[in-house]
N, C-alpha and C. Protein backbone atom coordinates (compact mmCIF):
# COMPACT_ATOMS: atom_id res chain seq x y z
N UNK A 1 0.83 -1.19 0.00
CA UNK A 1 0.00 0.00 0.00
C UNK A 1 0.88 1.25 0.00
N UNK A 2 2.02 1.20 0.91
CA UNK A 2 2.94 2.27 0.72
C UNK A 2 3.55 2.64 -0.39
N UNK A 3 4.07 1.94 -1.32
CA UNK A 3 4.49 1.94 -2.27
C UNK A 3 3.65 2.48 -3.24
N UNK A 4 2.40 1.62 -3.59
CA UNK A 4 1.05 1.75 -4.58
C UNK A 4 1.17 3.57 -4.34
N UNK A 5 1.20 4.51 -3.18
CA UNK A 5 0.67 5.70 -3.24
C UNK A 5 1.64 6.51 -2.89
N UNK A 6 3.31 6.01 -3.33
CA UNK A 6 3.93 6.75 -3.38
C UNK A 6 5.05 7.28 -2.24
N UNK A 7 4.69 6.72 -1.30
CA UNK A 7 4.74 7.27 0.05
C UNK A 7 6.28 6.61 0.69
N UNK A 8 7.49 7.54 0.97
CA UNK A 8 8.69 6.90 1.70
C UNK A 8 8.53 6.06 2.75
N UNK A 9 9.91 5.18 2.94
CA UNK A 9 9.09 5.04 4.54
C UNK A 9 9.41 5.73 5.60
N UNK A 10 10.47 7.03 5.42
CA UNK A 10 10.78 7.96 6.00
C UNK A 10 9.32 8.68 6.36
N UNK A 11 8.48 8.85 5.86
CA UNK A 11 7.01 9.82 5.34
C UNK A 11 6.48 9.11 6.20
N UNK A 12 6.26 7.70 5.91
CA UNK A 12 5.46 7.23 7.22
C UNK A 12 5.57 6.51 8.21
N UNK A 13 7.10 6.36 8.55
CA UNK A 13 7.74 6.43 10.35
C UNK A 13 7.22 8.09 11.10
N UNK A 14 7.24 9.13 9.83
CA UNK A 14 6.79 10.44 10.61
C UNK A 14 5.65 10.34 10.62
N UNK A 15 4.68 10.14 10.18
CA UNK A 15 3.24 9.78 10.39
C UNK A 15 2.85 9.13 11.10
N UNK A 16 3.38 7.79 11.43
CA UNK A 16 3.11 7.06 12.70
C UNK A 16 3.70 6.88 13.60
N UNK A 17 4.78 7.55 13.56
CA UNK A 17 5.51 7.48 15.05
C UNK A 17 5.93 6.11 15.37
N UNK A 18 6.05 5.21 13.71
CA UNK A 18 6.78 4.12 14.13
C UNK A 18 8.55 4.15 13.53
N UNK A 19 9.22 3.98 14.17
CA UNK A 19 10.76 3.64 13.53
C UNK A 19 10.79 3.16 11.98
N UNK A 20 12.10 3.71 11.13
CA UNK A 20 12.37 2.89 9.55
C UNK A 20 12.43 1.68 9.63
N UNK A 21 13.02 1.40 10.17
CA UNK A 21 13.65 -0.29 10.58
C UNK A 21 12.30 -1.20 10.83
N UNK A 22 11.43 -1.17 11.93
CA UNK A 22 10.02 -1.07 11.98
C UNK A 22 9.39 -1.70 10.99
N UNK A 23 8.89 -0.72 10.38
CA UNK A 23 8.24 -0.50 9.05
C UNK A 23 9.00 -1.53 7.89
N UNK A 24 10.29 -1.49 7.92
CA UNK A 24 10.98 -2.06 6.74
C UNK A 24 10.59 -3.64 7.59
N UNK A 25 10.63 -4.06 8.27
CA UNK A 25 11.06 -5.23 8.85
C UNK A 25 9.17 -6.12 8.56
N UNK A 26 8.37 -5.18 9.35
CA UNK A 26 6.94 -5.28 9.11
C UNK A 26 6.26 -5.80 7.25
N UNK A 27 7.12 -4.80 6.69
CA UNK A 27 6.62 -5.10 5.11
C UNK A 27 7.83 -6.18 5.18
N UNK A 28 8.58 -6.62 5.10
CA UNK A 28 9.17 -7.72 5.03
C UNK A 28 9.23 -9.22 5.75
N UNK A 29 8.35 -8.65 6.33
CA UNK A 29 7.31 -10.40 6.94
C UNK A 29 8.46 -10.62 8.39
N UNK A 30 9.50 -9.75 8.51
CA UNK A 30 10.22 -10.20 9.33
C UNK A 30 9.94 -10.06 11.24
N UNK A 31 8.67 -9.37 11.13
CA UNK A 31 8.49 -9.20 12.03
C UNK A 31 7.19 -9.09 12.20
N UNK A 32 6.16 -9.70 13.30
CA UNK A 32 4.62 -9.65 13.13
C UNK A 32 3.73 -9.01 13.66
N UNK A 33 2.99 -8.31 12.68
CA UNK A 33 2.27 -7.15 13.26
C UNK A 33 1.22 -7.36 14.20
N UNK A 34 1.32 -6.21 15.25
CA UNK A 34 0.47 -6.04 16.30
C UNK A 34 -0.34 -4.92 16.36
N UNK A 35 -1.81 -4.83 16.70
CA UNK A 35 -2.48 -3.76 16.86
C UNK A 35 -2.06 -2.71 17.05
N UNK A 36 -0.94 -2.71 17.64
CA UNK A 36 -0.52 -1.22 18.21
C UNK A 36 0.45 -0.52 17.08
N UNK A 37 0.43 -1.49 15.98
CA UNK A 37 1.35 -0.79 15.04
C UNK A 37 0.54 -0.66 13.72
N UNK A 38 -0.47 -1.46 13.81
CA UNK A 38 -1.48 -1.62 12.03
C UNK A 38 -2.18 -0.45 12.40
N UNK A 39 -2.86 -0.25 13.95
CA UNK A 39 -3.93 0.97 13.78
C UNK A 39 -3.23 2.63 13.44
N UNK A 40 -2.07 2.49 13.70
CA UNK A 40 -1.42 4.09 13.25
C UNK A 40 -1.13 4.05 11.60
N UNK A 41 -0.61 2.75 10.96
CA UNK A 41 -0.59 2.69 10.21
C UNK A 41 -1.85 2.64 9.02
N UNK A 42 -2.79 2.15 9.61
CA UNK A 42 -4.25 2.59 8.41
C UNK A 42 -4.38 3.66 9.08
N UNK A 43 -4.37 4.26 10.18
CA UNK A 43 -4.57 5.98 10.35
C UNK A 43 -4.23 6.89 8.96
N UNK A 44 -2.66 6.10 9.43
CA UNK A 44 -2.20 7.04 8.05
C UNK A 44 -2.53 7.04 6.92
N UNK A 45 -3.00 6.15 6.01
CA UNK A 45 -3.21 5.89 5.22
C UNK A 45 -4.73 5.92 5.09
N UNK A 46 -5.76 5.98 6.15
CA UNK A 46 -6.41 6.67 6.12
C UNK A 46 -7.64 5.54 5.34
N UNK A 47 -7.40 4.04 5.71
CA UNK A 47 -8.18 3.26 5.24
C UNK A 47 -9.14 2.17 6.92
N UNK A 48 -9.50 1.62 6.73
CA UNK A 48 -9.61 0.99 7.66
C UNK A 48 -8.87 -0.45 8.05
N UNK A 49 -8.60 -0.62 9.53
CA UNK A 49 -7.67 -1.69 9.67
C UNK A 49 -8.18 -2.87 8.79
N UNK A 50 -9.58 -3.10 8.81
CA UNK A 50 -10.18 -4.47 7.54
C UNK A 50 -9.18 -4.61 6.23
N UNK A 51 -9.24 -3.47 5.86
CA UNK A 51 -8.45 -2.81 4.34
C UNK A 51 -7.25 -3.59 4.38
N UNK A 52 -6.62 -2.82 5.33
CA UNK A 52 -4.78 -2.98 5.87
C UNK A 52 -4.36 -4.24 5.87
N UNK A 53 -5.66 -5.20 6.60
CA UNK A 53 -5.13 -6.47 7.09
C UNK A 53 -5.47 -7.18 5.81
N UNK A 54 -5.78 -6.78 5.12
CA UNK A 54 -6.80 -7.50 4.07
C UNK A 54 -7.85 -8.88 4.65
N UNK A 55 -8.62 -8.47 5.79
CA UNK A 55 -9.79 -9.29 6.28
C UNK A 55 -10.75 -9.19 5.28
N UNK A 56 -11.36 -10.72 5.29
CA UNK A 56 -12.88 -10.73 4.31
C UNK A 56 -14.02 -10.32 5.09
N UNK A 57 -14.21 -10.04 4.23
CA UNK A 57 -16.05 -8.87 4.56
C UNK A 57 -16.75 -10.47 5.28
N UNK A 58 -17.02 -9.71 6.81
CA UNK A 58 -18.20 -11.09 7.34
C UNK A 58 -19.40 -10.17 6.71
N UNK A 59 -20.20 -11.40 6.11
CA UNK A 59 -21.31 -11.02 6.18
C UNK A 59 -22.22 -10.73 6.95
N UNK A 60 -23.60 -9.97 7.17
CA UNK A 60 -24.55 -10.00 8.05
C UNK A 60 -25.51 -11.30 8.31
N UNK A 61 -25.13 -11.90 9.62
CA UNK A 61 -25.54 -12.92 10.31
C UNK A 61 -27.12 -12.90 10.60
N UNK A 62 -27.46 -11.83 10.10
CA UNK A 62 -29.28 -12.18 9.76
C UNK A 62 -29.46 -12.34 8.55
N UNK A 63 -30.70 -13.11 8.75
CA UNK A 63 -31.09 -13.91 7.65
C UNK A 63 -32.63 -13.17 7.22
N UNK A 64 -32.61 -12.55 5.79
CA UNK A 64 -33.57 -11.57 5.39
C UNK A 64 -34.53 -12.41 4.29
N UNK A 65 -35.51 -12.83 4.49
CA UNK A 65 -36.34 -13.28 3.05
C UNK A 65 -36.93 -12.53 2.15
N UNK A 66 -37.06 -12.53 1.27
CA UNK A 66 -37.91 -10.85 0.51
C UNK A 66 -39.15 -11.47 0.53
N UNK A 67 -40.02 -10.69 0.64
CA UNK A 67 -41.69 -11.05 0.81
C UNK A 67 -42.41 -10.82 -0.64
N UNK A 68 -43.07 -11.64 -0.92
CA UNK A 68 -43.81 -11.50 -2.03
C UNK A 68 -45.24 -11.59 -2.05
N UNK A 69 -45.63 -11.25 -3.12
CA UNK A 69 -47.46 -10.97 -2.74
C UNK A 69 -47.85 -11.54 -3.63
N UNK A 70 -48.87 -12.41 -3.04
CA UNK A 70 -49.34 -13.85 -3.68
C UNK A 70 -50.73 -13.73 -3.69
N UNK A 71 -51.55 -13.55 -4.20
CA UNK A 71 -53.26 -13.77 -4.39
C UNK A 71 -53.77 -12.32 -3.48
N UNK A 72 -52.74 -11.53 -3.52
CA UNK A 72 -53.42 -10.22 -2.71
C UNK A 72 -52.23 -10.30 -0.89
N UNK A 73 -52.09 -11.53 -0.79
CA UNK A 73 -51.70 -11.24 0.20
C UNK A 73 -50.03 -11.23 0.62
N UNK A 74 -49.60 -11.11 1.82
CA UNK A 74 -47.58 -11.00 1.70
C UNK A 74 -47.35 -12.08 1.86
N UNK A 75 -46.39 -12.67 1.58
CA UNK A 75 -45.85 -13.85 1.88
C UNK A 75 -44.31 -14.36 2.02
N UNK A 76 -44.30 -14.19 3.28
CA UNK A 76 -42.60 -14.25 3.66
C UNK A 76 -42.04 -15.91 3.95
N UNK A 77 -41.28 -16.01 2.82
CA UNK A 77 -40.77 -17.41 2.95
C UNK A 77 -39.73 -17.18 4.13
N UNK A 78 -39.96 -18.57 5.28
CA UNK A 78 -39.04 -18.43 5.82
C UNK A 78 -37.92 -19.56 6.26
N UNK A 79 -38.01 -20.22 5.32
CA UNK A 79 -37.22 -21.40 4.83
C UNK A 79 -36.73 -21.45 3.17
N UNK A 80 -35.90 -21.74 3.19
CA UNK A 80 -35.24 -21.79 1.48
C UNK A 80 -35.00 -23.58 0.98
N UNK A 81 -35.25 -24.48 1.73
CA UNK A 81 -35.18 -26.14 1.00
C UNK A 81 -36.31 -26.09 0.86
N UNK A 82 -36.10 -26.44 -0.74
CA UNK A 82 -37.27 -26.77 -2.02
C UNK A 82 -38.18 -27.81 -1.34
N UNK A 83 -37.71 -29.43 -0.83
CA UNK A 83 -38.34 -30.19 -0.60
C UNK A 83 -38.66 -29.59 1.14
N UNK A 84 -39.36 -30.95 1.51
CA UNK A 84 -39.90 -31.43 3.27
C UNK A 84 -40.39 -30.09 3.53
N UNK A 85 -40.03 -29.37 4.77
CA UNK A 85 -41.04 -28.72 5.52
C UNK A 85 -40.73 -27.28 4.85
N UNK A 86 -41.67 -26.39 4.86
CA UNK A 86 -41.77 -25.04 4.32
C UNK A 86 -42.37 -24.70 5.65
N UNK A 87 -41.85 -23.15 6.10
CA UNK A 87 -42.10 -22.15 6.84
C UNK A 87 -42.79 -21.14 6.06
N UNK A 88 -43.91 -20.32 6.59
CA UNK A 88 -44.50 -19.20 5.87
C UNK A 88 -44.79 -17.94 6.85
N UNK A 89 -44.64 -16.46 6.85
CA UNK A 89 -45.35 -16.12 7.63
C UNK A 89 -46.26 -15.16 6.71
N UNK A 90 -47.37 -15.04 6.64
CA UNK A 90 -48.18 -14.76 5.80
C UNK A 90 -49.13 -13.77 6.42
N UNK A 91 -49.22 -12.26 5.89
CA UNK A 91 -50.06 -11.19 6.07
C UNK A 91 -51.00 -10.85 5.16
N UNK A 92 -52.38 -10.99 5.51
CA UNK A 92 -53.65 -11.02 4.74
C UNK A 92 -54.35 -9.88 5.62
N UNK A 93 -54.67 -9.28 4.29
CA UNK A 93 -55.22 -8.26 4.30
C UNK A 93 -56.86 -8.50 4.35
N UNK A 94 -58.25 -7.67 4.69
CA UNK A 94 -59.34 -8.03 4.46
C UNK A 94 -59.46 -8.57 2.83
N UNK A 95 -60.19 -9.16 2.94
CA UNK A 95 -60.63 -10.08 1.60
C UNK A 95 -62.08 -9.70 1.22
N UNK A 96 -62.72 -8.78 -0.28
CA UNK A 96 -63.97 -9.18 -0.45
C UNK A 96 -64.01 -10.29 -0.82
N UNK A 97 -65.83 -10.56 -0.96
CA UNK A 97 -65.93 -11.63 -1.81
C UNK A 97 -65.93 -12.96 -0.94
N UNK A 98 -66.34 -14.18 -1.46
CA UNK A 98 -66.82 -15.10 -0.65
C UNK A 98 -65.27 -16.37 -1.06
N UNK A 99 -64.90 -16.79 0.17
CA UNK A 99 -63.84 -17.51 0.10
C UNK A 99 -63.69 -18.51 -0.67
N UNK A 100 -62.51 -18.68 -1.50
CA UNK A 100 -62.79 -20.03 -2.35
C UNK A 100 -61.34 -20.94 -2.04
N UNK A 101 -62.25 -22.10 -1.42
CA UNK A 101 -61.58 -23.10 -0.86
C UNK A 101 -60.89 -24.14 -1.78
N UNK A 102 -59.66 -24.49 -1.49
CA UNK A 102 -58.60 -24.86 -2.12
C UNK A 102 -58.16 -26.59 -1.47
N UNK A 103 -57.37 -27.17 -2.64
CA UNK A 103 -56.82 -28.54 -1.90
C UNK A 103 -55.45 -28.55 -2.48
N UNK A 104 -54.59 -29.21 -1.82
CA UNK A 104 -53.32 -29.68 -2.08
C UNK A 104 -52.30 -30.71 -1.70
N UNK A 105 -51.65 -31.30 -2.04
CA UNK A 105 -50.86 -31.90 -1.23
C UNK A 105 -50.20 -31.54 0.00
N UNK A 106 -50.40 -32.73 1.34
CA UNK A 106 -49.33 -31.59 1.87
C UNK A 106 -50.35 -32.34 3.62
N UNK A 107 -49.56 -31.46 5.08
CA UNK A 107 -50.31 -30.92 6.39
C UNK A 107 -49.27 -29.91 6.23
N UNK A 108 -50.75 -28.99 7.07
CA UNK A 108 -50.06 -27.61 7.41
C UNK A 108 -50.51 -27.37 8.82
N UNK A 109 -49.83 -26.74 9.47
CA UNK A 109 -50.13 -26.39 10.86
C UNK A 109 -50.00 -25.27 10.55
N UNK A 110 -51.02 -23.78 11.17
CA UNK A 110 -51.18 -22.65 11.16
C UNK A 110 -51.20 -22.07 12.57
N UNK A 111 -50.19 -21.02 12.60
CA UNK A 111 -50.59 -20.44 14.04
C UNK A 111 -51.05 -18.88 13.70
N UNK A 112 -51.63 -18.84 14.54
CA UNK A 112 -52.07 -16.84 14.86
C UNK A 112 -51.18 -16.31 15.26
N UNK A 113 -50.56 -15.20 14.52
CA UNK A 113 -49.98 -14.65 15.23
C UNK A 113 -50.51 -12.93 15.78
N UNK A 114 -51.80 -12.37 14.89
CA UNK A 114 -52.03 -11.15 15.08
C UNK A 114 -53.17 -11.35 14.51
N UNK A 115 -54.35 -10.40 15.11
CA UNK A 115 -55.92 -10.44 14.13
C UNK A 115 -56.84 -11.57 14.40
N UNK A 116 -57.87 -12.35 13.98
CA UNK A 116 -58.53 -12.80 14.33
C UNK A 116 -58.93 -13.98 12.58
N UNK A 117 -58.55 -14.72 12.65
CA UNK A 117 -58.83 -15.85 11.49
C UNK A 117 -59.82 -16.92 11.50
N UNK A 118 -60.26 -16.90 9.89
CA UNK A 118 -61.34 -17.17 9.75
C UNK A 118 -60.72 -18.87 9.09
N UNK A 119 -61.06 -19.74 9.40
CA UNK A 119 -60.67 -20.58 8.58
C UNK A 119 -61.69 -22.15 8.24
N UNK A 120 -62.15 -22.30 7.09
CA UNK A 120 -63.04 -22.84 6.99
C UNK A 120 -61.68 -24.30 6.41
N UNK A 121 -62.44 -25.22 7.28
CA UNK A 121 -61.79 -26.73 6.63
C UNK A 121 -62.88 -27.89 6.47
N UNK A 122 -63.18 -28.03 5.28
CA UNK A 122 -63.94 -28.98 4.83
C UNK A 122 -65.86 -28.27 5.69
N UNK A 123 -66.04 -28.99 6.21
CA UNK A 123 -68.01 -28.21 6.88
C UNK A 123 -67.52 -28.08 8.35
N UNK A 124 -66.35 -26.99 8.71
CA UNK A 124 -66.08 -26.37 9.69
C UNK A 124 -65.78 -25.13 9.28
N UNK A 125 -66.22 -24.16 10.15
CA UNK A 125 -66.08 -22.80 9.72
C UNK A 125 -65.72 -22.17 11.49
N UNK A 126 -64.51 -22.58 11.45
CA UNK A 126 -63.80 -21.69 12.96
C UNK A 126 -63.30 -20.15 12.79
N UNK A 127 -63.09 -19.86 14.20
CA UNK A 127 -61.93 -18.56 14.24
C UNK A 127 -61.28 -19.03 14.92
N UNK A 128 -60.10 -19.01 14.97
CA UNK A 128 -59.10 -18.57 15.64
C UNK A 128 -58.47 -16.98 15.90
N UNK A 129 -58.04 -16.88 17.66
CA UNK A 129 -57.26 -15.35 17.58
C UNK A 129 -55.65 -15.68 17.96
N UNK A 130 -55.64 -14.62 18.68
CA UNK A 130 -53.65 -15.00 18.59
C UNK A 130 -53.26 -16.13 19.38
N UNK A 131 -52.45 -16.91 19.21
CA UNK A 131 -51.96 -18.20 19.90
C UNK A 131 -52.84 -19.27 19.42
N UNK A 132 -53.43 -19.02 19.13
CA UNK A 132 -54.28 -20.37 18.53
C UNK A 132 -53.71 -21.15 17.10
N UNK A 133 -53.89 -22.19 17.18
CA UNK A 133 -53.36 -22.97 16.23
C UNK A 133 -54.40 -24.50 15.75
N UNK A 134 -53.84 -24.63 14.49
CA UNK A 134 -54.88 -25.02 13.79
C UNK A 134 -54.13 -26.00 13.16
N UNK A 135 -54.23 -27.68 13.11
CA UNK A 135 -53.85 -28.80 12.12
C UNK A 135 -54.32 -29.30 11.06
N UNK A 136 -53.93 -29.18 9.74
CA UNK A 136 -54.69 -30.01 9.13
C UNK A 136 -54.46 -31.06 8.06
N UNK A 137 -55.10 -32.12 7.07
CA UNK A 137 -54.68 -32.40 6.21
C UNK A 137 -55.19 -31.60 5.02
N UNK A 138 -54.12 -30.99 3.73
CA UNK A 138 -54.68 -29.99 2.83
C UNK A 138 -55.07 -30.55 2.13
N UNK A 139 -55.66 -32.38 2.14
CA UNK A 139 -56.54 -32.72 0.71
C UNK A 139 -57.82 -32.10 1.45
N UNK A 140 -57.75 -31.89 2.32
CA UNK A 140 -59.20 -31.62 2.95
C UNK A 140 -59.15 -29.84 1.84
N UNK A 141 -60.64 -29.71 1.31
CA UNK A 141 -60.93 -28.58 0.92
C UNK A 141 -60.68 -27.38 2.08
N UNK A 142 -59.78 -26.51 2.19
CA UNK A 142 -59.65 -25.00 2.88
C UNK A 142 -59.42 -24.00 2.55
N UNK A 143 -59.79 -23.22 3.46
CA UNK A 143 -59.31 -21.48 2.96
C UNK A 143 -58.98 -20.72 4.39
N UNK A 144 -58.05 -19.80 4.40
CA UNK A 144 -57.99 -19.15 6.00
C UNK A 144 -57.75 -17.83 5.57
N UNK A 145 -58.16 -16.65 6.17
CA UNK A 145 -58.13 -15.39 5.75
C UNK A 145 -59.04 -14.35 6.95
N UNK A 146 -58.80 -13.06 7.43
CA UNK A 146 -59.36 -12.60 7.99
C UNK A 146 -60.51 -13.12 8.62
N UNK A 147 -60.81 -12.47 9.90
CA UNK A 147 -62.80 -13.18 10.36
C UNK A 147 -63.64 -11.62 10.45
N UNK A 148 -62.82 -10.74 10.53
CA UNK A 148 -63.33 -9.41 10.29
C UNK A 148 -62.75 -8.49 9.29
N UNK A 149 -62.71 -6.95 9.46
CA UNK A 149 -62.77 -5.98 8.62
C UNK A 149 -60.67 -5.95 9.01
N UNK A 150 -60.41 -6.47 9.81
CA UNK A 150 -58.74 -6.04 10.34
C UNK A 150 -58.01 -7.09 9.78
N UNK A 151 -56.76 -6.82 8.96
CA UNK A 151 -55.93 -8.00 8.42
C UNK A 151 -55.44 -8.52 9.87
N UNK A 152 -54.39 -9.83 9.14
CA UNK A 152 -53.86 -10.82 10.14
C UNK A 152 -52.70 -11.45 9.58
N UNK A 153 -51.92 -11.71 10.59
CA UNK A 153 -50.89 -11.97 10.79
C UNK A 153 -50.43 -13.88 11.01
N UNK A 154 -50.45 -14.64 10.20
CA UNK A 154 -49.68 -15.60 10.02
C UNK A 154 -48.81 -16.58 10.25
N UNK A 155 -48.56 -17.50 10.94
CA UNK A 155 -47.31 -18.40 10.66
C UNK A 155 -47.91 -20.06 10.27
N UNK A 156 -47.13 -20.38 9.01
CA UNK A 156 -47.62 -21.74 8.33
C UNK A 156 -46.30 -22.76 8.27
N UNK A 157 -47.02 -23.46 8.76
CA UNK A 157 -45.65 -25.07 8.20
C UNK A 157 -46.48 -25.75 7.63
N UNK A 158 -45.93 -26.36 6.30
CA UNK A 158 -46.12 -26.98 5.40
C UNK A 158 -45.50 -28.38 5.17
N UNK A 159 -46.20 -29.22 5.09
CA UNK A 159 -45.31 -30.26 5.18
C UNK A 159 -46.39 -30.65 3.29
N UNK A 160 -45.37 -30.96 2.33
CA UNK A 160 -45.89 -30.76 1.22
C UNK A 160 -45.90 -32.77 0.92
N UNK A 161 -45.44 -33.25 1.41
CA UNK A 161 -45.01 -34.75 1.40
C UNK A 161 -45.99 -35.46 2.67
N UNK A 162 -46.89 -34.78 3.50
CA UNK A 162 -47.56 -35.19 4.27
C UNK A 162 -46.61 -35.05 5.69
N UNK A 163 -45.46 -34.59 5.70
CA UNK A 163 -45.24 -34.55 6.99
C UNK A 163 -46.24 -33.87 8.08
N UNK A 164 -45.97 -34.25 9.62
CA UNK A 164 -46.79 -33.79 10.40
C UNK A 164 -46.12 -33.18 11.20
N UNK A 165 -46.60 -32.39 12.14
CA UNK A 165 -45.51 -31.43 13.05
C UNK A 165 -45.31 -32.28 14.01
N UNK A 166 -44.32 -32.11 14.74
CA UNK A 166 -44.14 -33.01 16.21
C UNK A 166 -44.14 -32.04 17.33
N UNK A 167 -44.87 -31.85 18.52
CA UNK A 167 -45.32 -30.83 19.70
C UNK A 167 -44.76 -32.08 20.83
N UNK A 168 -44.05 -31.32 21.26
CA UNK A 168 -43.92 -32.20 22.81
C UNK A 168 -44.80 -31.23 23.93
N UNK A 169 -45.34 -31.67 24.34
CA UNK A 169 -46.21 -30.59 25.45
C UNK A 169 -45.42 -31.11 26.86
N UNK A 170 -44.53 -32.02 27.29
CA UNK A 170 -44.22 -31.82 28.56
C UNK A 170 -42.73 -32.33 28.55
N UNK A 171 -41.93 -32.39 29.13
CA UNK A 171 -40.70 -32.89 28.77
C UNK A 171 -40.46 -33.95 29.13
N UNK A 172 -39.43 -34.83 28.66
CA UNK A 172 -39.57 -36.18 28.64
C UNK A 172 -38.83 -36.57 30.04
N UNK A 173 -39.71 -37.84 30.51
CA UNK A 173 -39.42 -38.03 31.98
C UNK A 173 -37.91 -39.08 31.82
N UNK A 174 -36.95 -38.89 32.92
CA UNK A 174 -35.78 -40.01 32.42
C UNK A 174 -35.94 -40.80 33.96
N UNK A 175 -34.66 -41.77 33.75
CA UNK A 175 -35.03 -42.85 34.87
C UNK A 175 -34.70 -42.01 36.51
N UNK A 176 -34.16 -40.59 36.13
CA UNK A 176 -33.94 -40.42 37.53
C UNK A 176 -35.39 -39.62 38.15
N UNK A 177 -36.15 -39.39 37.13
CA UNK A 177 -37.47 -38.98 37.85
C UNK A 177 -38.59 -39.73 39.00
């Protein structure tokens, strides 16, 4: 980098207040750099220590899905394997018009997460509100979408191969219980 912009190493022992020898020894692998000598040195140079050290860019450790809008409503994938279980969280807006019930391969378990849902499965016509959750098989004819005038808020697992969800409701007892 010193070189690339020209720069003595007289120029930048005075800039960083590190020794020639230093510097010469540092670019010559002969000696191994320590924080206390890289941070004056990208000072000077006026890049960041990432730059200097030549570290790779970490990426951001959240994980972002882009949402897409599917029959009117959002739909945030929140799983990316094509096959077995699919995650959804899905925001539906009021719906005119009279629901038209659908079949597919597949169980889906639906939870509430916001709003009040209407969900008709086969000659059941429930609501569910928040925390409530709902199993089903999707050859069965359904539809789920608002129960009033206020959208709602979503979460779907899909099991497209017939998987079923597994719920442990208490924890498993061992022999020292």
């Amino acid at each position: 980098m010193r070189t690339q912009r020209d720069i003595t190493l007289t120029q930048l022992a005075a800039a960083t207040g590190i020794s020639k020898s230093t510097l010469s020894r540092l670019e010559a692998g002969q000696r191994k750099p320590s924080l206390e000598l890289l941070l004056p040195i990208a000072q000077a140079h006026r890049i960041p220590l990432e730059e200097l050290i030549g570290a790779r860019e970490v990426g951001d450790p959240r994980v972002r899905f882009i949402p897409r809008r599917r029959n009117g409503r959002i739909v945030v994938p929140l799983t990316r394997n094509p096959g077995g279980l699919q995650a959804w969280k899905t925001i539906i807006p009021p719906e005119l018009g009279e629901p038209e019930l659908r079949t597919h391969e597949g169980y889906e378990w639906l939870y509430v997460l916001a709003g009040r849902v209407r969900l008709i499965l086969g000659d059941h016509d429930l609501t569910l509100g928040p925390g409530e959750v709902a199993e089903f098989d999707t050859r069965l004819p359904h539809w789920f979408g608002p129960a009033d005038d206020q959208p709602v808020e979503t979460l779907s697992l899909l099991g497209r191969q017939g998987e079923r969800i597994h719920v442990r409701a208490a924890p498993r007892r061992t022999d020292h219980d």
